[in-house]
PDB file of N, CA and C in Angstrom:
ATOM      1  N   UNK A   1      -1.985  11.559   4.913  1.00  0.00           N
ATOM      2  CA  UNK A   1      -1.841  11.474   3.468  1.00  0.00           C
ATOM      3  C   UNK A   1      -0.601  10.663   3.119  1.00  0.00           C
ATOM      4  N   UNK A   2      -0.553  10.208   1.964  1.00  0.00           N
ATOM      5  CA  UNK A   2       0.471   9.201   1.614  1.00  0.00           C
ATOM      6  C   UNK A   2       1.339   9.956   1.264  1.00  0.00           C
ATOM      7  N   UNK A   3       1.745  11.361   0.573  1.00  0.00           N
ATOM      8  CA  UNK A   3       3.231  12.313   0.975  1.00  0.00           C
ATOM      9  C   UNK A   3       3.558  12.355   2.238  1.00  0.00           C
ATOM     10  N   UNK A   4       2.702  12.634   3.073  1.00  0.00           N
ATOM     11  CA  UNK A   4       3.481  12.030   4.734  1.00  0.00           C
ATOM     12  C   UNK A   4       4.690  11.091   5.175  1.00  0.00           C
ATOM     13  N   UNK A   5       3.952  10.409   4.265  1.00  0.00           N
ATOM     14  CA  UNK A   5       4.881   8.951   5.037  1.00  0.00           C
ATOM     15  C   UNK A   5       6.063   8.355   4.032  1.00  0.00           C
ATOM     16  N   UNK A   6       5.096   8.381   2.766  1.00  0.00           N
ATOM     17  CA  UNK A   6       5.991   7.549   1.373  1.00  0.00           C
ATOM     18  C   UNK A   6       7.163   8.575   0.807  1.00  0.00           C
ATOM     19  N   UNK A   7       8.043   7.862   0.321  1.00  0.00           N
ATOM     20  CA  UNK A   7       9.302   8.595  -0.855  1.00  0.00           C
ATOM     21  C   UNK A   7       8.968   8.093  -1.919  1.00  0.00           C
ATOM     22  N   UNK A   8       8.798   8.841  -2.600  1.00  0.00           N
ATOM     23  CA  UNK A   8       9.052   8.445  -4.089  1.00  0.00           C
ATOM     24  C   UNK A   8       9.777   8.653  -4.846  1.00  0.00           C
ATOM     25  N   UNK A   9      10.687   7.609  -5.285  1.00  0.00           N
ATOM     26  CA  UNK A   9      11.944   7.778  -5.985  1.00  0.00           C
ATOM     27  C   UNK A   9      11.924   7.737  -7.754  1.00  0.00           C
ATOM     28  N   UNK A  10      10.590   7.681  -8.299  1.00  0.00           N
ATOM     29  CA  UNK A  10      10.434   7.977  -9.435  1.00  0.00           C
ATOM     30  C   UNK A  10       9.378   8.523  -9.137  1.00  0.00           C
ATOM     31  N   UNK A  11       9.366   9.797 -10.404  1.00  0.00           N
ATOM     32  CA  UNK A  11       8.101  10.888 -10.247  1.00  0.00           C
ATOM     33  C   UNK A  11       6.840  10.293 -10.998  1.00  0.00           C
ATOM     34  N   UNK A  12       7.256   9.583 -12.060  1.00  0.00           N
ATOM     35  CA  UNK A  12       6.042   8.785 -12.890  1.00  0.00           C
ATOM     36  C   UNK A  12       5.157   8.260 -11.744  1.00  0.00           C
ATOM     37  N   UNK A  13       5.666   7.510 -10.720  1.00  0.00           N
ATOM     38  CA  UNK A  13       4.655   6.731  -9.813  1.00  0.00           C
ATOM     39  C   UNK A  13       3.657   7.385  -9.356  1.00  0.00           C
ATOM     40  N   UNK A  14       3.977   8.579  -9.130  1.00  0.00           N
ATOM     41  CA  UNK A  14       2.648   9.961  -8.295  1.00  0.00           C
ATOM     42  C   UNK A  14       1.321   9.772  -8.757  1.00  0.00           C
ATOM     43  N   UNK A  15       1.631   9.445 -10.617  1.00  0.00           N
ATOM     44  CA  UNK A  15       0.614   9.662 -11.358  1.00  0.00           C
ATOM     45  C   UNK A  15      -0.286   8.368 -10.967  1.00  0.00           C
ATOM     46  N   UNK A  16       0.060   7.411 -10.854  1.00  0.00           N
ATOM     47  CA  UNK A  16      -0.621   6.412 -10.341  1.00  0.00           C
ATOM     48  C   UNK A  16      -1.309   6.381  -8.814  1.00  0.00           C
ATOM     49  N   UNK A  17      -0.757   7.351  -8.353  1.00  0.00           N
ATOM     50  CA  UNK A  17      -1.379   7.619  -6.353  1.00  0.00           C
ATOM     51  C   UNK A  17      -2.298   8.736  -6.142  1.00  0.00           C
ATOM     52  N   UNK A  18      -3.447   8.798  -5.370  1.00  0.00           N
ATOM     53  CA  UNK A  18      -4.136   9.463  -5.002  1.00  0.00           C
ATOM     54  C   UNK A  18      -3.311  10.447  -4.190  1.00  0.00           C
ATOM     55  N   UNK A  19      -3.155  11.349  -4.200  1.00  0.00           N
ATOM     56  CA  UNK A  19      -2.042  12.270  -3.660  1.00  0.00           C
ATOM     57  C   UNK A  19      -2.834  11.830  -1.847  1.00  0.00           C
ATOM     58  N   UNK A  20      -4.330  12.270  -1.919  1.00  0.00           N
ATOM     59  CA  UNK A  20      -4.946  12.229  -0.680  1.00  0.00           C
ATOM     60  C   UNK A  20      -5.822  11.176   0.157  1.00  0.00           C
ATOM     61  N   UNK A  21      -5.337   9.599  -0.527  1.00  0.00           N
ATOM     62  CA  UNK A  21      -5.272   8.645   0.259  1.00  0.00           C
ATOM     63  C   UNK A  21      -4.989   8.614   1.013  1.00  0.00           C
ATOM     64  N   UNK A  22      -6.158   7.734   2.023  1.00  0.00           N
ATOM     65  CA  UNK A  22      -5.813   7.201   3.630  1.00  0.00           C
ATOM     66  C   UNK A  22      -5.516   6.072   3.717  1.00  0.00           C
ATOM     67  N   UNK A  23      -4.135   6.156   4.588  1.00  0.00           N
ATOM     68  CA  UNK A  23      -2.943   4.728   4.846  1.00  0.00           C
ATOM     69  C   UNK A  23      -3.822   3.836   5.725  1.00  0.00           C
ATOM     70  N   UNK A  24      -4.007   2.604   5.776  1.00  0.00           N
ATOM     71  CA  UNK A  24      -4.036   2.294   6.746  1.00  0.00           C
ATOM     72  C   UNK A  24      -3.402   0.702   7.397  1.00  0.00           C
ATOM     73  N   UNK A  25      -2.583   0.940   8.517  1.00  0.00           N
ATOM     74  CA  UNK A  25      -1.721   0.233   8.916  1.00  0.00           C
ATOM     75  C   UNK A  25      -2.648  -1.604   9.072  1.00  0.00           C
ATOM     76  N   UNK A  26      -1.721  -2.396   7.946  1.00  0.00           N
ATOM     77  CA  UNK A  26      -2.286  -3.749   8.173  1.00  0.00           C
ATOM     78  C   UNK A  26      -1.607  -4.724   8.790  1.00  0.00           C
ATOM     79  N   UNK A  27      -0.247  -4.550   8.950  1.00  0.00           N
ATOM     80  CA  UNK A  27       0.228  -5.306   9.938  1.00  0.00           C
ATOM     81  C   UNK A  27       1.278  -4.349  10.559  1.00  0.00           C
ATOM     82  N   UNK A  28       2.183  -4.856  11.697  1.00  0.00           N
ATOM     83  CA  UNK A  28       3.238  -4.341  12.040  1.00  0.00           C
ATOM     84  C   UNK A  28       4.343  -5.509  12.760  1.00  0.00           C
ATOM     85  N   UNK A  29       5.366  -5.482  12.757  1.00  0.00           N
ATOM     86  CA  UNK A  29       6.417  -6.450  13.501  1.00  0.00           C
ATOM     87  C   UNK A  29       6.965  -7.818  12.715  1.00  0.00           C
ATOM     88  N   UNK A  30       6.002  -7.930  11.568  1.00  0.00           N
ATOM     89  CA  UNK A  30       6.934  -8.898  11.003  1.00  0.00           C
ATOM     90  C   UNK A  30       8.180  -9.371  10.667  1.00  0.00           C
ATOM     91  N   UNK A  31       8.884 -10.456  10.797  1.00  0.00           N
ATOM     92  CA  UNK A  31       9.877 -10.881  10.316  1.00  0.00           C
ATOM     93  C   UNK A  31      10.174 -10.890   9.121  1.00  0.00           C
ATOM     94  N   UNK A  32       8.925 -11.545   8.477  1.00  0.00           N
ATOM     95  CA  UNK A  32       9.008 -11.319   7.064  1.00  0.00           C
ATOM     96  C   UNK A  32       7.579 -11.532   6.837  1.00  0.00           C
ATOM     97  N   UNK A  33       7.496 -10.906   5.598  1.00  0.00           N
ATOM     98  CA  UNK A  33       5.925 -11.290   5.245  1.00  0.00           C
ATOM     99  C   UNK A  33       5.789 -10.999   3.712  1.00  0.00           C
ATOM    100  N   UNK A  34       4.727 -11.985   3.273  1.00  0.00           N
ATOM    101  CA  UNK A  34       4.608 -11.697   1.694  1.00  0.00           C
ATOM    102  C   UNK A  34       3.313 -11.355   1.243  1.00  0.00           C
ATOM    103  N   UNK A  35       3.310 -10.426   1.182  1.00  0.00           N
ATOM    104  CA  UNK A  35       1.848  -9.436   0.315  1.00  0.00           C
ATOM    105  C   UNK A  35       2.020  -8.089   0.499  1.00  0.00           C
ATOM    106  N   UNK A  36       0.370  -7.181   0.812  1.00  0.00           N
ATOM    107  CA  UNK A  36      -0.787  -8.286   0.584  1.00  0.00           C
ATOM    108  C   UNK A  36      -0.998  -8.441  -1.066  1.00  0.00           C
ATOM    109  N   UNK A  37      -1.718  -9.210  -1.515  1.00  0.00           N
ATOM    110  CA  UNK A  37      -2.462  -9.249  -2.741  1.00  0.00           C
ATOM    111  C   UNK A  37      -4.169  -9.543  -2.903  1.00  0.00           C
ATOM    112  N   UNK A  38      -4.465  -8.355  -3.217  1.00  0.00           N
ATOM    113  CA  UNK A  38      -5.697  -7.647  -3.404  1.00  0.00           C
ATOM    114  C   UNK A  38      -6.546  -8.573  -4.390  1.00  0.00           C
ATOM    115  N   UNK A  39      -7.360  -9.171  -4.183  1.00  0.00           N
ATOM    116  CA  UNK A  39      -8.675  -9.881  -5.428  1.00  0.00           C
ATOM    117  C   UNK A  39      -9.645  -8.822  -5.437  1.00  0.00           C
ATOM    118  N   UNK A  40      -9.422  -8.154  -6.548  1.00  0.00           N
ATOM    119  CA  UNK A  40     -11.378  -7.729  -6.631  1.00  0.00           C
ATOM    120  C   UNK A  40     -12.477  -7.960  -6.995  1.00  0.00           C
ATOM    121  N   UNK A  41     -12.026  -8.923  -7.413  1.00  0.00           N
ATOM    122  CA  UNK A  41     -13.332  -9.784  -7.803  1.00  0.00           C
ATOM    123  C   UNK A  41     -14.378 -10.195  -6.596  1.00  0.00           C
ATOM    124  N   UNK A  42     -13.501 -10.444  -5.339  1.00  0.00           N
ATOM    125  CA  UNK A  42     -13.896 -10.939  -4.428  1.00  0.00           C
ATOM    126  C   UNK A  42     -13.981  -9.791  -3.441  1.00  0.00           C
ATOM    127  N   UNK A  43     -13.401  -8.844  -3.679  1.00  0.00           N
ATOM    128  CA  UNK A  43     -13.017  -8.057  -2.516  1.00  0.00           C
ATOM    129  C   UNK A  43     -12.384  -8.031  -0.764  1.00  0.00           C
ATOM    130  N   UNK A  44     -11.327  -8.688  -1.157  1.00  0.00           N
ATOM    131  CA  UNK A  44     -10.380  -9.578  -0.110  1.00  0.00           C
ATOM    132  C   UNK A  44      -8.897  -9.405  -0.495  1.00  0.00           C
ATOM    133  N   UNK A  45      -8.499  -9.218   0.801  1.00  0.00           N
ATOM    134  CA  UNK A  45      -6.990  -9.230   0.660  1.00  0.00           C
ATOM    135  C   UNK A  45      -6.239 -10.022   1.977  1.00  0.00           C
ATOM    136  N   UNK A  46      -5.210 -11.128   0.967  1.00  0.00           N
ATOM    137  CA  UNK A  46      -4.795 -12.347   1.491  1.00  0.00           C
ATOM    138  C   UNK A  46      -3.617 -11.655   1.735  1.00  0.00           C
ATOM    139  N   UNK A  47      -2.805 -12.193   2.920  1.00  0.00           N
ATOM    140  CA  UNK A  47      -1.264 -11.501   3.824  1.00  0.00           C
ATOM    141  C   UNK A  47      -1.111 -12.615   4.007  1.00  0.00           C
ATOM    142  N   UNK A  48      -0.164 -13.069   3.907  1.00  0.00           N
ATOM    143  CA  UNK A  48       0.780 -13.836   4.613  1.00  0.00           C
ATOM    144  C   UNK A  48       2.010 -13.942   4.847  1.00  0.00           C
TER     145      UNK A  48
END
């Protein structure tokens, strides 16, 4: 569950999270990286 793992440092944000969402790991080891950003139109998500 995403209380597992996440802090949340404002309480407003909760309201926006599925308390019982499943994480799931999309990258790991980067140096740096910029995303992801989600299209739904398309249903695709671009990382780079």
């Amino acid at each position: 569950m995403i209380s597992d793992v996440a802090v949340t440092l404002d309480e407003r944000f909760q309201r926006l999270v599925n308390p019982t969402a499943r994480l799931e790991k999309l990258a790991e080891g980067c140096r740096w990286a910029e995303g992801p950003a989600y299209f739904p139109a398309g249903r695709y998500l671009v990382w780079s």
